[in-house]
PDB file of N, CA and C in Angstrom:
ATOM      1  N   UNK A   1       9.546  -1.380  -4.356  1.00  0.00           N
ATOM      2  CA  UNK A   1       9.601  -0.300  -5.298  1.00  0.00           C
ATOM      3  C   UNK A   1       8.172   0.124  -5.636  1.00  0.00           C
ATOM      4  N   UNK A   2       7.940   1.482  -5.412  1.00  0.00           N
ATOM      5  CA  UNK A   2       7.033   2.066  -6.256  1.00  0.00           C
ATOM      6  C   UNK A   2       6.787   2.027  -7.600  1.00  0.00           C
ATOM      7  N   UNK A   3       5.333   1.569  -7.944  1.00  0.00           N
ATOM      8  CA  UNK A   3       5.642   1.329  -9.387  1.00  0.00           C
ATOM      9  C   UNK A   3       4.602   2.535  -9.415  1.00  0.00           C
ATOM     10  N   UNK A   4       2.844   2.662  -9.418  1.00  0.00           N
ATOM     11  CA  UNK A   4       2.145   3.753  -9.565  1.00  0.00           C
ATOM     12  C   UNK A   4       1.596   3.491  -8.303  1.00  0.00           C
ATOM     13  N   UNK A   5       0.941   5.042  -8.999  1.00  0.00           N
ATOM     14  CA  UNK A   5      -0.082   5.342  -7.457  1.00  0.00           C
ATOM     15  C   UNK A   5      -1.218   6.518  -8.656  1.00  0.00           C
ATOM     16  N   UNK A   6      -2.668   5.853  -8.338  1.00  0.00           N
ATOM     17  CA  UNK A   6      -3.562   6.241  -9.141  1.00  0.00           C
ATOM     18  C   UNK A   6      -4.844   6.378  -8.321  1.00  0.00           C
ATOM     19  N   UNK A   7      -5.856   6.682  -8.701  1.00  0.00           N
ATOM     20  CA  UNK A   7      -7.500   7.129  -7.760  1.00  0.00           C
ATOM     21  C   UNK A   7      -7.959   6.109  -9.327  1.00  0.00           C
ATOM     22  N   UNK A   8      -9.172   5.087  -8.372  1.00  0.00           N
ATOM     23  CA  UNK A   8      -8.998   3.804  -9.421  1.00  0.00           C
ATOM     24  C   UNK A   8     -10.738   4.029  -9.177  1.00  0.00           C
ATOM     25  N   UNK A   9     -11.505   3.549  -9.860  1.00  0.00           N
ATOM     26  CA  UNK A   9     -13.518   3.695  -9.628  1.00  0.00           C
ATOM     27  C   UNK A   9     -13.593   2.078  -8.909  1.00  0.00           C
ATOM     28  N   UNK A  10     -12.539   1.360  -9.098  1.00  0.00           N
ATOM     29  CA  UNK A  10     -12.656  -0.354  -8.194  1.00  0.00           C
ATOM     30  C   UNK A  10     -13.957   0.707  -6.829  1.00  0.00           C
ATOM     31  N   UNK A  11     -14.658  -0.556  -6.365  1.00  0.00           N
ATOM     32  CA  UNK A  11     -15.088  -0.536  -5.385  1.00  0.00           C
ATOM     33  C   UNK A  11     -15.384  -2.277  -4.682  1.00  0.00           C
ATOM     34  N   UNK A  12     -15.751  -2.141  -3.478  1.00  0.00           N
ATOM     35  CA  UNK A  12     -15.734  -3.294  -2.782  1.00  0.00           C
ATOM     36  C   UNK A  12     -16.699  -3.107  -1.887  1.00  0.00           C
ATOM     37  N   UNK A  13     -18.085  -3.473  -2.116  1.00  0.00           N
ATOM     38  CA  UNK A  13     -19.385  -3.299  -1.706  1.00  0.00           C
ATOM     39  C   UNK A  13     -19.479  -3.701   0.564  1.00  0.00           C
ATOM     40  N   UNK A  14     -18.779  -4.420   0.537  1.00  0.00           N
ATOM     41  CA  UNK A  14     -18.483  -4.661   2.107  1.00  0.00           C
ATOM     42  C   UNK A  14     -17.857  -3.846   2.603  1.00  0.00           C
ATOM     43  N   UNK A  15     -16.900  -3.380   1.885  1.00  0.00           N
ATOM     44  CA  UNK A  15     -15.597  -2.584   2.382  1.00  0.00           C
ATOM     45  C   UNK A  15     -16.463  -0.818   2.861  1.00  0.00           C
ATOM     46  N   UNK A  16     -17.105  -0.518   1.743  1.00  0.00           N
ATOM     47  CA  UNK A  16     -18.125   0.410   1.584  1.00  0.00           C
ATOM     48  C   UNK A  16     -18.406   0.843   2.819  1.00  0.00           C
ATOM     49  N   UNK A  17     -19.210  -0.550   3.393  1.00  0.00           N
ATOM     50  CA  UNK A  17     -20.042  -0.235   4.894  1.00  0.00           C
ATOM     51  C   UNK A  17     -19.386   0.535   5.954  1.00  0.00           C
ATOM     52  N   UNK A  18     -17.903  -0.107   5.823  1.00  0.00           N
ATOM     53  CA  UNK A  18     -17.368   0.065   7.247  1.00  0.00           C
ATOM     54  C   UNK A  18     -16.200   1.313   6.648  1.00  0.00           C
ATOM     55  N   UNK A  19     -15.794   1.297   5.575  1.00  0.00           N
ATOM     56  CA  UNK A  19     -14.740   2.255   5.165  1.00  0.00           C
ATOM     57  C   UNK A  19     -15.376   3.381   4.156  1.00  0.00           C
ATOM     58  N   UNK A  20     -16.130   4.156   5.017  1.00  0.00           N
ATOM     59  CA  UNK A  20     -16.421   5.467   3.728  1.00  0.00           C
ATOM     60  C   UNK A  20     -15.267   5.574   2.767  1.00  0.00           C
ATOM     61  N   UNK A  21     -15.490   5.925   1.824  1.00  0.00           N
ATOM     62  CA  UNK A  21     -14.289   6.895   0.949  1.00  0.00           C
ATOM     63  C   UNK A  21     -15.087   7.812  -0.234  1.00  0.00           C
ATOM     64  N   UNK A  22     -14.040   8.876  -0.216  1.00  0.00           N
ATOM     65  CA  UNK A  22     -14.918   9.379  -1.956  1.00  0.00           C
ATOM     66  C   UNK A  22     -14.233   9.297  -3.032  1.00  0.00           C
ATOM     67  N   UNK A  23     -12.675   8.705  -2.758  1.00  0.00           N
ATOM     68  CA  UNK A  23     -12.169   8.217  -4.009  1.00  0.00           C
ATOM     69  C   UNK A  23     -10.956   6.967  -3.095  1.00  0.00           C
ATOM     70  N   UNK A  24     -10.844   6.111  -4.195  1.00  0.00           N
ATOM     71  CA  UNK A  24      -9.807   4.916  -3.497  1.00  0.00           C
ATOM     72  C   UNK A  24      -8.340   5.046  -4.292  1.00  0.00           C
ATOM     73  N   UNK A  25      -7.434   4.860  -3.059  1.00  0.00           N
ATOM     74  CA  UNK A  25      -6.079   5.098  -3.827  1.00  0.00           C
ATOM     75  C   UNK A  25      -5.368   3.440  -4.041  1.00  0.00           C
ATOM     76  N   UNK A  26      -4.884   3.399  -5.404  1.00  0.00           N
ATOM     77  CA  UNK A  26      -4.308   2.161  -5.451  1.00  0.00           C
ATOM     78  C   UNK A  26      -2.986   2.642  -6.015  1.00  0.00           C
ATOM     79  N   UNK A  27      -2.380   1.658  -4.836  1.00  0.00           N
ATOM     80  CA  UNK A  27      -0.343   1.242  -5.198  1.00  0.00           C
ATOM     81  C   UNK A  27      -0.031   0.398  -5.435  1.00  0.00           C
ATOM     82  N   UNK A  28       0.572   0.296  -6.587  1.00  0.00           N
ATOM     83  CA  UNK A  28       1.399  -0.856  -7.477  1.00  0.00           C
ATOM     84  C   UNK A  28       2.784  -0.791  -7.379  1.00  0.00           C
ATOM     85  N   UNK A  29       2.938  -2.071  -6.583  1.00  0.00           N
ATOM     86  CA  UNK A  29       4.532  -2.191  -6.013  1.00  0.00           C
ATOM     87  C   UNK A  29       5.184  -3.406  -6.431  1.00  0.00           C
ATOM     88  N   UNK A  30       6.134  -3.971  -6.330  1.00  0.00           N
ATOM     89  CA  UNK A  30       7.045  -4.894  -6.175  1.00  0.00           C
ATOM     90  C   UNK A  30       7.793  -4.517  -5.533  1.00  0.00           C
ATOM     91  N   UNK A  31       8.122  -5.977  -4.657  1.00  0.00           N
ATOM     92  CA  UNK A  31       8.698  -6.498  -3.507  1.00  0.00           C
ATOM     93  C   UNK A  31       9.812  -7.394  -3.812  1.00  0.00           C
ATOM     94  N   UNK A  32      11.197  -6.624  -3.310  1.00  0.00           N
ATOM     95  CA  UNK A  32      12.168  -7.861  -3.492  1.00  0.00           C
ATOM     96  C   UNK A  32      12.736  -8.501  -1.896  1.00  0.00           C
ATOM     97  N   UNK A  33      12.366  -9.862  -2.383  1.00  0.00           N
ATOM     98  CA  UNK A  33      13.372 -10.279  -0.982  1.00  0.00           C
ATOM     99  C   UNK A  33      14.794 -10.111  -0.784  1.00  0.00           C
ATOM    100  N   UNK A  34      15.764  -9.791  -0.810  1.00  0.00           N
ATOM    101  CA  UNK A  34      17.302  -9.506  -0.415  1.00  0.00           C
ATOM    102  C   UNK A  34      17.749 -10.352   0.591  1.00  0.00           C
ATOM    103  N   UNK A  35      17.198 -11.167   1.135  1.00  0.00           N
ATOM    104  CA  UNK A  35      17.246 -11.744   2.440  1.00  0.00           C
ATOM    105  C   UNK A  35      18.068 -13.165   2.102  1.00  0.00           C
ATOM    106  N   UNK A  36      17.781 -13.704   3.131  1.00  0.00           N
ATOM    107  CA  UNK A  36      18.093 -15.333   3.103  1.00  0.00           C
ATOM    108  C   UNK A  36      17.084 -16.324   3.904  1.00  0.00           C
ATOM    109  N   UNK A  37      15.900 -15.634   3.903  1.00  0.00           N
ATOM    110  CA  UNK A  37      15.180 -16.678   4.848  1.00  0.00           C
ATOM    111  C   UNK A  37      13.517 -15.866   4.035  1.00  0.00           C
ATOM    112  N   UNK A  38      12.419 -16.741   3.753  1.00  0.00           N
ATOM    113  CA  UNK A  38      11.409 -16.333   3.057  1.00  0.00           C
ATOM    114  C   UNK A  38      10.549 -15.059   3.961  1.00  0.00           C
ATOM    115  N   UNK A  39       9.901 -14.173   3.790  1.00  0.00           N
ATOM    116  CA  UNK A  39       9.357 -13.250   4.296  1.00  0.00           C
ATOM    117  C   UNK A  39       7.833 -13.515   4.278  1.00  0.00           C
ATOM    118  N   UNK A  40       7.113 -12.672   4.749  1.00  0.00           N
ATOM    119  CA  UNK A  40       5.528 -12.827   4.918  1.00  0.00           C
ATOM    120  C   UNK A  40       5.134 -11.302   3.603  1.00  0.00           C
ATOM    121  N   UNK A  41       4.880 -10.696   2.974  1.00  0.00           N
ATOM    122  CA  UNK A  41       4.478  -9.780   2.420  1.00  0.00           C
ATOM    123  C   UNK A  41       3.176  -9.694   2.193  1.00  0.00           C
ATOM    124  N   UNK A  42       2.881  -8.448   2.620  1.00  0.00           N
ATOM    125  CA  UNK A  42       1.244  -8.013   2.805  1.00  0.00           C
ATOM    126  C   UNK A  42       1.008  -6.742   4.326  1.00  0.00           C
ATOM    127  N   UNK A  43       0.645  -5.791   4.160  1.00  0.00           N
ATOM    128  CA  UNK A  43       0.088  -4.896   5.427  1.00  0.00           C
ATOM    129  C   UNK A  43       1.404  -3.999   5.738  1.00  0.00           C
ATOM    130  N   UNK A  44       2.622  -3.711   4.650  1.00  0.00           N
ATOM    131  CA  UNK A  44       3.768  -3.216   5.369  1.00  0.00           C
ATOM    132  C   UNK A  44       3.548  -1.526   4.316  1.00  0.00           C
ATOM    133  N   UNK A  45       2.654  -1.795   3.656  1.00  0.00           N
ATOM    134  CA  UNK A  45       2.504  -0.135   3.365  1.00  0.00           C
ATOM    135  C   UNK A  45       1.505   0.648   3.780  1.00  0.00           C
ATOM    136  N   UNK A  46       1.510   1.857   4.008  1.00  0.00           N
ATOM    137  CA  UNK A  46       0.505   2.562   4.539  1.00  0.00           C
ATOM    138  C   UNK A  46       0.593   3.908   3.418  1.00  0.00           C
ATOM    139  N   UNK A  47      -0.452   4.576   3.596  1.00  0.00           N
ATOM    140  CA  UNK A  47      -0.935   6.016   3.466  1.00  0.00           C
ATOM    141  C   UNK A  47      -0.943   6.985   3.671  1.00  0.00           C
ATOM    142  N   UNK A  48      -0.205   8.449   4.477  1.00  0.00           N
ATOM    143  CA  UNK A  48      -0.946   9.068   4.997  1.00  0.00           C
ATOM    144  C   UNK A  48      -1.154  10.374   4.231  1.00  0.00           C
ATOM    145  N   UNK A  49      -2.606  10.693   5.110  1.00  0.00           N
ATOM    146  CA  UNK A  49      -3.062  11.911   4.146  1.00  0.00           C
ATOM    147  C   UNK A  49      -2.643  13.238   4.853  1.00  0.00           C
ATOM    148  N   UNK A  50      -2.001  14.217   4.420  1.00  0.00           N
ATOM    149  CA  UNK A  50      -1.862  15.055   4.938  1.00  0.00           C
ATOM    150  C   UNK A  50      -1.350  14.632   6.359  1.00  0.00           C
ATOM    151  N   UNK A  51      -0.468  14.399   7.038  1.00  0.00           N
ATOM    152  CA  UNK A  51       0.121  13.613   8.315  1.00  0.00           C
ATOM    153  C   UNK A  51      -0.856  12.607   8.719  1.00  0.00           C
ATOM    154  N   UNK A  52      -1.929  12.473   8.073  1.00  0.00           N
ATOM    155  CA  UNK A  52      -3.103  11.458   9.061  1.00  0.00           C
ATOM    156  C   UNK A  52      -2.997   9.990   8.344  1.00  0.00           C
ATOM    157  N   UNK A  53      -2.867   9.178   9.152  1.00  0.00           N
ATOM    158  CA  UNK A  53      -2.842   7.588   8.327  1.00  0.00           C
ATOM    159  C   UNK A  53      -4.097   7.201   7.736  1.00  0.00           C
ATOM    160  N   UNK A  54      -4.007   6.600   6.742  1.00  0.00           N
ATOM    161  CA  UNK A  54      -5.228   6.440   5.994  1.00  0.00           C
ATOM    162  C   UNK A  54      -5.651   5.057   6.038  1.00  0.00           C
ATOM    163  N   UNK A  55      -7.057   4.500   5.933  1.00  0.00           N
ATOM    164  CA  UNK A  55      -7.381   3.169   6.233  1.00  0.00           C
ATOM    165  C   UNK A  55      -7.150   2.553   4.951  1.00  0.00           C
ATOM    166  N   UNK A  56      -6.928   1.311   5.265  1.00  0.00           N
ATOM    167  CA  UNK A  56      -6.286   0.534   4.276  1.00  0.00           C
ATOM    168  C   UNK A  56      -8.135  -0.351   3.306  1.00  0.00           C
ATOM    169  N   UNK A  57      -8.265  -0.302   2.155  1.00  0.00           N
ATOM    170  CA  UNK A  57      -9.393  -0.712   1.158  1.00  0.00           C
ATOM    171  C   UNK A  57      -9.255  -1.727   0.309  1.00  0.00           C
ATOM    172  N   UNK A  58      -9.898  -2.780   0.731  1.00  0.00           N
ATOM    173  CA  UNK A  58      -9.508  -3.559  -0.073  1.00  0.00           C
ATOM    174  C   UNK A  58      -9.638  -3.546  -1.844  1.00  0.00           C
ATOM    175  N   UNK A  59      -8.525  -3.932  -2.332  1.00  0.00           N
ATOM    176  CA  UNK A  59      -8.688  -4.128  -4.251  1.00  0.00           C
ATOM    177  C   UNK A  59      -8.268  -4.815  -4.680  1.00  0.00           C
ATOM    178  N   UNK A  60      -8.203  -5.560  -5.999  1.00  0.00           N
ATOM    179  CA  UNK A  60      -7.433  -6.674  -6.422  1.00  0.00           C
ATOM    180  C   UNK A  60      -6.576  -6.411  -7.132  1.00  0.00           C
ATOM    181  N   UNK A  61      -5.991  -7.701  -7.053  1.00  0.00           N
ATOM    182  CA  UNK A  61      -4.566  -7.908  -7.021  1.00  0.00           C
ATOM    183  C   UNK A  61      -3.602  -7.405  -5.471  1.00  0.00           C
ATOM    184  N   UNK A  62      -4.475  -7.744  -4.575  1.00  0.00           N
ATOM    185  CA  UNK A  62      -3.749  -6.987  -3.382  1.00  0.00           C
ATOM    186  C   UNK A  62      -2.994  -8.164  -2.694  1.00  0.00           C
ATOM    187  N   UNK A  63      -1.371  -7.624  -2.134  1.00  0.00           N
ATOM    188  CA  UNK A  63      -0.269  -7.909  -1.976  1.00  0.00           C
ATOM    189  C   UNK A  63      -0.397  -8.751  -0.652  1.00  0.00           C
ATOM    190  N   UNK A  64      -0.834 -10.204  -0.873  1.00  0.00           N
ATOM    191  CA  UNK A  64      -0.894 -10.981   0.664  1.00  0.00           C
ATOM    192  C   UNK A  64      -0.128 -12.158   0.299  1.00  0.00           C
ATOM    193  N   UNK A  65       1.317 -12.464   0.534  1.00  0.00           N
ATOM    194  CA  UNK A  65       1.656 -13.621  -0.104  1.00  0.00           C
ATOM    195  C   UNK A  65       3.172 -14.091   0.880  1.00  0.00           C
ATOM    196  N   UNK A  66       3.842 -15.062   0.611  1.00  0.00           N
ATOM    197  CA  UNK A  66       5.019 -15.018   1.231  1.00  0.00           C
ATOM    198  C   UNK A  66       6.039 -15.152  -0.108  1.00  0.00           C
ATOM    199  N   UNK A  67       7.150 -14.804   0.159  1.00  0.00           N
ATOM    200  CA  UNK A  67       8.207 -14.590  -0.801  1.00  0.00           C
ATOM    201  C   UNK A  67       9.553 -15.198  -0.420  1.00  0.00           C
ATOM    202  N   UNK A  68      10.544 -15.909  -1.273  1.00  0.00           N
ATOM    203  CA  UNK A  68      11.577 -16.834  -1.574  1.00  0.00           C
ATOM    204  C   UNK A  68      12.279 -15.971  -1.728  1.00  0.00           C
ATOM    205  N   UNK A  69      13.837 -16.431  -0.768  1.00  0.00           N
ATOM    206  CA  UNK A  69      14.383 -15.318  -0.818  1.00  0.00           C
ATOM    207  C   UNK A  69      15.388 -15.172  -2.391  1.00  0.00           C
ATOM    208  N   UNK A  70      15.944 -13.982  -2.420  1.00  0.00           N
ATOM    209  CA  UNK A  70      16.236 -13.465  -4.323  1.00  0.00           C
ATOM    210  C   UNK A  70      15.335 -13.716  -4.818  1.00  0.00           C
ATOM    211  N   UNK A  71      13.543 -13.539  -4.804  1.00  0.00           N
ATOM    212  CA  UNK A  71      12.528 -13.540  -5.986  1.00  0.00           C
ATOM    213  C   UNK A  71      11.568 -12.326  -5.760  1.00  0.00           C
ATOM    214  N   UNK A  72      10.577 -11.939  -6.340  1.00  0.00           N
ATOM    215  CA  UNK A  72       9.744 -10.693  -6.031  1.00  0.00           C
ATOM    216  C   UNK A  72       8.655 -11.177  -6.005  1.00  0.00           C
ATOM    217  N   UNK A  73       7.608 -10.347  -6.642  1.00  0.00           N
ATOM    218  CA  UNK A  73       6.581 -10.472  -6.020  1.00  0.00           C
ATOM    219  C   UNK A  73       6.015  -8.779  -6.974  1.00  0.00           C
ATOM    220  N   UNK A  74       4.832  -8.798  -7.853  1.00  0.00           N
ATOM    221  CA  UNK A  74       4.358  -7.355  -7.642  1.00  0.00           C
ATOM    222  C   UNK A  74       2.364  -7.385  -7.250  1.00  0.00           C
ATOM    223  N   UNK A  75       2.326  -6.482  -7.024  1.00  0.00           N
ATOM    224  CA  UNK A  75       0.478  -6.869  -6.266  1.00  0.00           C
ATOM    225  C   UNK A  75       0.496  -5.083  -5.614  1.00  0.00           C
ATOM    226  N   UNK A  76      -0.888  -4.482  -5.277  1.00  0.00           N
ATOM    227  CA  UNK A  76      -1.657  -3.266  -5.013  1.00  0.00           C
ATOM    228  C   UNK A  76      -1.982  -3.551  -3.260  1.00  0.00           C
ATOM    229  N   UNK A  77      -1.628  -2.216  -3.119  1.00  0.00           N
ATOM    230  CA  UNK A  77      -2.390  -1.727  -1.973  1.00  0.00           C
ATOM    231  C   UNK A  77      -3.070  -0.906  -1.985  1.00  0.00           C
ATOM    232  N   UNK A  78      -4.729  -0.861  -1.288  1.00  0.00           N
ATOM    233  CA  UNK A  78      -5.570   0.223  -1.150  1.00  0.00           C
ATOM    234  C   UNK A  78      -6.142   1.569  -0.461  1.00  0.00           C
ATOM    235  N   UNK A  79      -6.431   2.176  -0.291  1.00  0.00           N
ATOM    236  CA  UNK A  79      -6.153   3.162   0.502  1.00  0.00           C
ATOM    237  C   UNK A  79      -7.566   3.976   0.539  1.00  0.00           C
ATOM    238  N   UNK A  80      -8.387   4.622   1.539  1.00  0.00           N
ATOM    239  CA  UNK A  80      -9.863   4.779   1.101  1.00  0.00           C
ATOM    240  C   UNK A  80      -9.661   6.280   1.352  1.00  0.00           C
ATOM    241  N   UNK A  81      -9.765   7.052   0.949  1.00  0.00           N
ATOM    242  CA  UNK A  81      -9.237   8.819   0.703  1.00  0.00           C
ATOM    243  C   UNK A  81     -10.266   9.364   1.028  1.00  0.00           C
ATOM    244  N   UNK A  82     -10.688  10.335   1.546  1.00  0.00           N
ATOM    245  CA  UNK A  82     -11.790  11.928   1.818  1.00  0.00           C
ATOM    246  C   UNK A  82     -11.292  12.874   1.562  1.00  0.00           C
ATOM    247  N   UNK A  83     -12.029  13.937   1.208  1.00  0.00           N
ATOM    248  CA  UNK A  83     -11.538  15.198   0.664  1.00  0.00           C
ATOM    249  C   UNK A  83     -10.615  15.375   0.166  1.00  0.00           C
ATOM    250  N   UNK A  84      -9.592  15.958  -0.410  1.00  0.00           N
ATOM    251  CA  UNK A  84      -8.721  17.402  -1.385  1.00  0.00           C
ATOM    252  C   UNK A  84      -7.738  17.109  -0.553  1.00  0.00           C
ATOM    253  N   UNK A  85      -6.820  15.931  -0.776  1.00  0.00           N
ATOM    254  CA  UNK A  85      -5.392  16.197   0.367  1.00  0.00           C
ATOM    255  C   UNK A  85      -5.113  16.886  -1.017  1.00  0.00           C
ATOM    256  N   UNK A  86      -3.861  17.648   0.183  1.00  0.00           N
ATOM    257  CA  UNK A  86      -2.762  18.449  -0.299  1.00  0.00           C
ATOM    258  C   UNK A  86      -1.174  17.562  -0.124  1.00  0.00           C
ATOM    259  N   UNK A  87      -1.120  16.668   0.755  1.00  0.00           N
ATOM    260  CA  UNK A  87      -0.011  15.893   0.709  1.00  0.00           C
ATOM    261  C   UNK A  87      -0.345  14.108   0.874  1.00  0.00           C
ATOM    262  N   UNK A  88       0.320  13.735   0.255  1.00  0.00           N
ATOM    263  CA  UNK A  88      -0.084  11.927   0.018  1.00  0.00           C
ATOM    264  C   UNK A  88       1.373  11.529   0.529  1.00  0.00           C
ATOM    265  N   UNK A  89       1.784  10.993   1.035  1.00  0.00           N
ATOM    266  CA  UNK A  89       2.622  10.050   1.075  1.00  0.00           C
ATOM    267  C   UNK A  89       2.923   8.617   1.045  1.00  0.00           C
ATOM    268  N   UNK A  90       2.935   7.504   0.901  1.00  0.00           N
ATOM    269  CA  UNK A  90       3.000   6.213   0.795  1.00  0.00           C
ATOM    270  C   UNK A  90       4.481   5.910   1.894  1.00  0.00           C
ATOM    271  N   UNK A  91       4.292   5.116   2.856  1.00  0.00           N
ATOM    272  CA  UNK A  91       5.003   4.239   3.549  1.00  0.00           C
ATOM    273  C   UNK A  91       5.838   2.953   3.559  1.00  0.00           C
ATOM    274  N   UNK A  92       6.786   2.354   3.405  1.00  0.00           N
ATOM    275  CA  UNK A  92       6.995   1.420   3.192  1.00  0.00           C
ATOM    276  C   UNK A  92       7.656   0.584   4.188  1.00  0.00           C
ATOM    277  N   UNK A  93       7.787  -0.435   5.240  1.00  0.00           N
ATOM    278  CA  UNK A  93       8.563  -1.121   6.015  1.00  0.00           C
ATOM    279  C   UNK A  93       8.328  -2.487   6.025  1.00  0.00           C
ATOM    280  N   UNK A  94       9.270  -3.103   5.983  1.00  0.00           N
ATOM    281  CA  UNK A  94       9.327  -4.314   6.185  1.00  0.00           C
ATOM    282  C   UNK A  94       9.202  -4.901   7.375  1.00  0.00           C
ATOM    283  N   UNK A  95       8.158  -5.866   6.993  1.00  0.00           N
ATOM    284  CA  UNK A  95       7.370  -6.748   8.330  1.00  0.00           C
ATOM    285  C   UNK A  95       8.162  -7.642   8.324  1.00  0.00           C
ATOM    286  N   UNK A  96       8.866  -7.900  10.047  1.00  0.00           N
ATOM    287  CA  UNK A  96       9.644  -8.116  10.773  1.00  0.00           C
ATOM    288  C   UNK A  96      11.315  -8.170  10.986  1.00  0.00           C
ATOM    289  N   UNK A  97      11.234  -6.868  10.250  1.00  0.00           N
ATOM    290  CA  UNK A  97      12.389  -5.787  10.063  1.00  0.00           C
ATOM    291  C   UNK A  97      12.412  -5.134  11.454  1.00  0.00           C
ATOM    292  N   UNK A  98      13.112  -5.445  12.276  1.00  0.00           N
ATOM    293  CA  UNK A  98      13.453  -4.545  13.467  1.00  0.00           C
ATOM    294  C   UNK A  98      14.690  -3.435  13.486  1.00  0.00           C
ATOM    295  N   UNK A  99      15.010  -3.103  12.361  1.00  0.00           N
ATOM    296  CA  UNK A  99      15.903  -2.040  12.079  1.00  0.00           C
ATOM    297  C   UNK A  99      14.984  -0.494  11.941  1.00  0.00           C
ATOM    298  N   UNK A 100      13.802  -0.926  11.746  1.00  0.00           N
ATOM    299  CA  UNK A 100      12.694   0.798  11.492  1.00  0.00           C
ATOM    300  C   UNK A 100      13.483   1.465  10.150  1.00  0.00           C
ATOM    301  N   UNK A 101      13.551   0.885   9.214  1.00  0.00           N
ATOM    302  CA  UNK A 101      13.699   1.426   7.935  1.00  0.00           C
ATOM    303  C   UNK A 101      12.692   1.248   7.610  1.00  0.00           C
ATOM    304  N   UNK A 102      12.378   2.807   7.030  1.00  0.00           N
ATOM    305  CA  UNK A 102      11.048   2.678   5.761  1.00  0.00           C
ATOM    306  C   UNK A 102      11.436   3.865   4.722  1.00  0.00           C
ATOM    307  N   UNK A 103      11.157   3.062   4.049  1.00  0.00           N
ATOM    308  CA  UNK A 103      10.931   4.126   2.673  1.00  0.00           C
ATOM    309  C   UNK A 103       9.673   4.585   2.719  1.00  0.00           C
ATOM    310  N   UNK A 104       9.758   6.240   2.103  1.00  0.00           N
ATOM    311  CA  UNK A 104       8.638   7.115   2.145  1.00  0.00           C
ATOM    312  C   UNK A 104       8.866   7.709   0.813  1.00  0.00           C
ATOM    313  N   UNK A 105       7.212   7.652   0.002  1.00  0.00           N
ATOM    314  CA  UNK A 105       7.643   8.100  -1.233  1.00  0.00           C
ATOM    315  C   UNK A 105       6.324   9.348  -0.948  1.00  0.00           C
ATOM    316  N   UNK A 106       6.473  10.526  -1.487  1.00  0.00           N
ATOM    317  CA  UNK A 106       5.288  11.018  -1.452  1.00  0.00           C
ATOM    318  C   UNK A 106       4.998  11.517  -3.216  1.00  0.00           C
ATOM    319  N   UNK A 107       3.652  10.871  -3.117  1.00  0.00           N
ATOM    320  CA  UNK A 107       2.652  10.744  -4.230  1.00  0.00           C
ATOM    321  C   UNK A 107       2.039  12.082  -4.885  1.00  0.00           C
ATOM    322  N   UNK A 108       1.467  12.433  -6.107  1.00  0.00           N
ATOM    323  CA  UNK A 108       0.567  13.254  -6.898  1.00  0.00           C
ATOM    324  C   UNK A 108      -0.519  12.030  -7.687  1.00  0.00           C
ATOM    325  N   UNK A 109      -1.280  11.466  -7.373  1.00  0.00           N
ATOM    326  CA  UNK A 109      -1.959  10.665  -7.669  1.00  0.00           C
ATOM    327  C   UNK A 109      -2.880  11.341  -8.922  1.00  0.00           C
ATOM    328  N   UNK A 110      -3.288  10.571  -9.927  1.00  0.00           N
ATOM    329  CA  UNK A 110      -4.169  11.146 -10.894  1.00  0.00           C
ATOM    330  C   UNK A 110      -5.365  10.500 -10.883  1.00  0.00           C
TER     331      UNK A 110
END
């Protein structure tokens, strides 16, 4: 579940080098397992800007963990942004889900 999606001043001085950005997008989610067997959670959301996928930035509280199944889990994903999109979308699929369901939420970030 989508919880927010915000342009945050966090920065990450390494991340910097290799990931320009001029503003960073952070998503605040929770994760439920539904399953019956524990999952891996972390790297199953993406970005894209205007159809283009966006590189993933590191921030804290970011979502790298494994999960029990019936329990959650909430934690951020980062996203390193350029210029004035006009469309945001956020991605969602579950890692090692071979059905290709994803939820797609698209964003107005503040």
């Amino acid at each position: 579940m989508l919880n927010d999606a915000y342009y945050t001043d966090e920065r990450n001085e390494f991340a910097d080098e290799d990931t320009p950005a001029d503003k960073i997008l952070k998503v605040d989610l929770t994760v439920k397992n539904n399953g019956d067997e524990d999952i891996p959670v972390g790297g199953e959301v993406k970005a894209y800007i205007d159809g283009k996928q966006a590189k993933s930035y590191p921030v804290d509280d970011e979502l790298l963990d494994g999960l029990s199944p019936n329990r959650s889990i909430d934690g951020s994903e980062g996203f390193a942004i350029n210029g004035n999109p006009k469309k945001i979308e956020i991605e969602y699929e579950q890692f090692l889900d071979f059905s290709n369901k994803k939820i797609i939420f698209e964003i107005d970030p503040k």
